[in-house]
C-alpha atoms as a PDB file:
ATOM      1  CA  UNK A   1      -5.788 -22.939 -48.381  1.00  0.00           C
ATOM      2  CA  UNK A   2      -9.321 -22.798 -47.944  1.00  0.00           C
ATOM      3  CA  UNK A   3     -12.559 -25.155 -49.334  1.00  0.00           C
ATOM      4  CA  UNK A   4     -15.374 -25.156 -50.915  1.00  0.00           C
ATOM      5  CA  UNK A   5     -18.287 -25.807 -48.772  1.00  0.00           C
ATOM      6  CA  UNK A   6     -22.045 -26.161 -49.286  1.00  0.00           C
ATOM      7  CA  UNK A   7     -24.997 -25.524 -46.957  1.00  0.00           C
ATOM      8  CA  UNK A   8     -29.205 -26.204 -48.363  1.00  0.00           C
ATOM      9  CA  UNK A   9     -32.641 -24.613 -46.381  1.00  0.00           C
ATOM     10  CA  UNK A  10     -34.192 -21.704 -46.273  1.00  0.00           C
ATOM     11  CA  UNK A  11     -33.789 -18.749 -46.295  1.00  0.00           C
ATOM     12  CA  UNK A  12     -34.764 -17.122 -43.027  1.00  0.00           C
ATOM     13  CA  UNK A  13     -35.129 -13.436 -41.450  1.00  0.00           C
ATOM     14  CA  UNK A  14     -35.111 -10.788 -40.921  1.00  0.00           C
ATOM     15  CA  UNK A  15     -32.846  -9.925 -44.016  1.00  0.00           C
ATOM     16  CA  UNK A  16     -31.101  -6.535 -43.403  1.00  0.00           C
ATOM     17  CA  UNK A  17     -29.232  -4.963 -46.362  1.00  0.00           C
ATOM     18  CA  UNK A  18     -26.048  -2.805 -46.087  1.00  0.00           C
ATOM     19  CA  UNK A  19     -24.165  -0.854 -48.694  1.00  0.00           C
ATOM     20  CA  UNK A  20     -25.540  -3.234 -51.050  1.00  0.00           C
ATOM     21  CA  UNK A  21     -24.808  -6.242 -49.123  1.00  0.00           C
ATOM     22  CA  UNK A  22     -27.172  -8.191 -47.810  1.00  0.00           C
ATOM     23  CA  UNK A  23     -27.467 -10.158 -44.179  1.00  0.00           C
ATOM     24  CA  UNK A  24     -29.535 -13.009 -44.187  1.00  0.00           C
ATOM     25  CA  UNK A  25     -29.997 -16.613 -42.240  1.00  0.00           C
ATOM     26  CA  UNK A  26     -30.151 -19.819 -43.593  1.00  0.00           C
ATOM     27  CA  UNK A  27     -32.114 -22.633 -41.311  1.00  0.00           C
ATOM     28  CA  UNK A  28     -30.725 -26.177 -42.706  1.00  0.00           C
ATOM     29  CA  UNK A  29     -33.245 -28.743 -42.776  1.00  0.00           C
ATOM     30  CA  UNK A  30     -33.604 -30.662 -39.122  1.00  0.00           C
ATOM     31  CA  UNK A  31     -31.695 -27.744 -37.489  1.00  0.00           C
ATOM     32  CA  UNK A  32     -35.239 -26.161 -36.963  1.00  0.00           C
ATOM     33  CA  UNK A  33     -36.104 -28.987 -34.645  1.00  0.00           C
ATOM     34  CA  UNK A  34     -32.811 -29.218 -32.470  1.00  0.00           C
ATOM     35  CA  UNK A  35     -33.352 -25.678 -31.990  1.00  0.00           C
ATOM     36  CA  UNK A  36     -30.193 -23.893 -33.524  1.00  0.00           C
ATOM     37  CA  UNK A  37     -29.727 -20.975 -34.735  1.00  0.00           C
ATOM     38  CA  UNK A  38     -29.757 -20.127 -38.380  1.00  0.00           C
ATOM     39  CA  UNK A  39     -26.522 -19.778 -40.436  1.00  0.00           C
ATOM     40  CA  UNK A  40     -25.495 -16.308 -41.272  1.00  0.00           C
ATOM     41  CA  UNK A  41     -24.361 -15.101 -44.884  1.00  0.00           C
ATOM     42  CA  UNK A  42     -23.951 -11.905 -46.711  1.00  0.00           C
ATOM     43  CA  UNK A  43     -24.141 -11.732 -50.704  1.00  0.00           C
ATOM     44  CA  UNK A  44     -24.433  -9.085 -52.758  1.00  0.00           C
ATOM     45  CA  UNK A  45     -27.485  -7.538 -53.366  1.00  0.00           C
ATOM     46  CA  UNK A  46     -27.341  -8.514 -57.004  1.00  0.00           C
ATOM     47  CA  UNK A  47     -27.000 -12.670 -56.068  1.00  0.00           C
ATOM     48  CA  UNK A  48     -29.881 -12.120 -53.605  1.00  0.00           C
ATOM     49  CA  UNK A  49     -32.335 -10.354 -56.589  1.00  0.00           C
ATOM     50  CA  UNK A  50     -35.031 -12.852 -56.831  1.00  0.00           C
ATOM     51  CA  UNK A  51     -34.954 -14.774 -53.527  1.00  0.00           C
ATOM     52  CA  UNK A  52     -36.917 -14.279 -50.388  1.00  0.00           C
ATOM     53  CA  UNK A  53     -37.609 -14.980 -46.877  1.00  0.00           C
ATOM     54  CA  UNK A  54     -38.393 -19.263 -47.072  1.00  0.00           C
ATOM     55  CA  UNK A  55     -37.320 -20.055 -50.145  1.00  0.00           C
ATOM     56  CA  UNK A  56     -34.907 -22.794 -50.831  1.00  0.00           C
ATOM     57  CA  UNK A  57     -31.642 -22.140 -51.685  1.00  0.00           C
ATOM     58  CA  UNK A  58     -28.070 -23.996 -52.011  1.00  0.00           C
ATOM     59  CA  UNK A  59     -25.224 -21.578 -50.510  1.00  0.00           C
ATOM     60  CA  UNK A  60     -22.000 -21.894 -51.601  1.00  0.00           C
ATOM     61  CA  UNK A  61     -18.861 -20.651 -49.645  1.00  0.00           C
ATOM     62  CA  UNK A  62     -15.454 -20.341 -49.082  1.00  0.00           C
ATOM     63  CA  UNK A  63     -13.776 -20.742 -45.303  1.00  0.00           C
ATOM     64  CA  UNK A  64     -10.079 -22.304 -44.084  1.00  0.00           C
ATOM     65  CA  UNK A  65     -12.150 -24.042 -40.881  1.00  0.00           C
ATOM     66  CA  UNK A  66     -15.405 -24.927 -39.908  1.00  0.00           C
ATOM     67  CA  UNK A  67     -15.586 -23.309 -36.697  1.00  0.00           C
ATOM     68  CA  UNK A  68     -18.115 -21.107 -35.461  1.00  0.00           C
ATOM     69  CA  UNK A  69     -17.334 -17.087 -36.907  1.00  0.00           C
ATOM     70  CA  UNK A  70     -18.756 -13.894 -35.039  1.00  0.00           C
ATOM     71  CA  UNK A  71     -19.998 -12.137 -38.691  1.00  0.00           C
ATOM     72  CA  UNK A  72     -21.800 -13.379 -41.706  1.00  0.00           C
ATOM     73  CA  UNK A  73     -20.131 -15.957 -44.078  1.00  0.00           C
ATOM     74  CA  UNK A  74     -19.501 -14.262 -47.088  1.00  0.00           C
ATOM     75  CA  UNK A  75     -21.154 -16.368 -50.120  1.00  0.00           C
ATOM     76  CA  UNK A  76     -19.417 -17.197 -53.060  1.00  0.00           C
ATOM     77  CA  UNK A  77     -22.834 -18.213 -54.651  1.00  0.00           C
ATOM     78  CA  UNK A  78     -26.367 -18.739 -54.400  1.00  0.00           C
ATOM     79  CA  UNK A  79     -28.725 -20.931 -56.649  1.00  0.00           C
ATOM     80  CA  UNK A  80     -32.334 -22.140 -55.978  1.00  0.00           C
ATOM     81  CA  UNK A  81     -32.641 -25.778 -55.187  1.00  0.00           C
END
């Protein structure tokens, strides 16, 4: 059983796209000053159409634990905040 989780910020680079898929970070507000890393997530092109690098977006997403992952999260979807 997974949940439904929520992350807000920006939307950071670089933004790589594969296959139609696209790679991109997401820098939650106050991680920027304790110095970690941006979130990963990939999305569909199509979800990804009219956002770019610093603007601020809600990410949606699906995943059984909270614990660190090697890859992207995938996104189950993306608005503007």
């Amino acid at each position: 059983m997974s949940e439904m989780l929520a992350e807000a910020g920006r939307i950071t680079g670089p933004i790589t796209e594969n296959s139609g898929e696209i790679i991109f970070g997401l820098q939650p507000s106050g991680t920027e000053l304790s110095g970690q890393k941006p979130i990963r997530f990939i999305a569909p092109a199509s979800q990804m159409a009219d956002l770019s690098d610093g603007d601020l977006i809600i990410v949606r997403f699906s995943r059984t634990d909270r614990s660190t992952v090697a890859g992207p999260v995938p996104v189950t979807s993306l608005s503007r905040a």
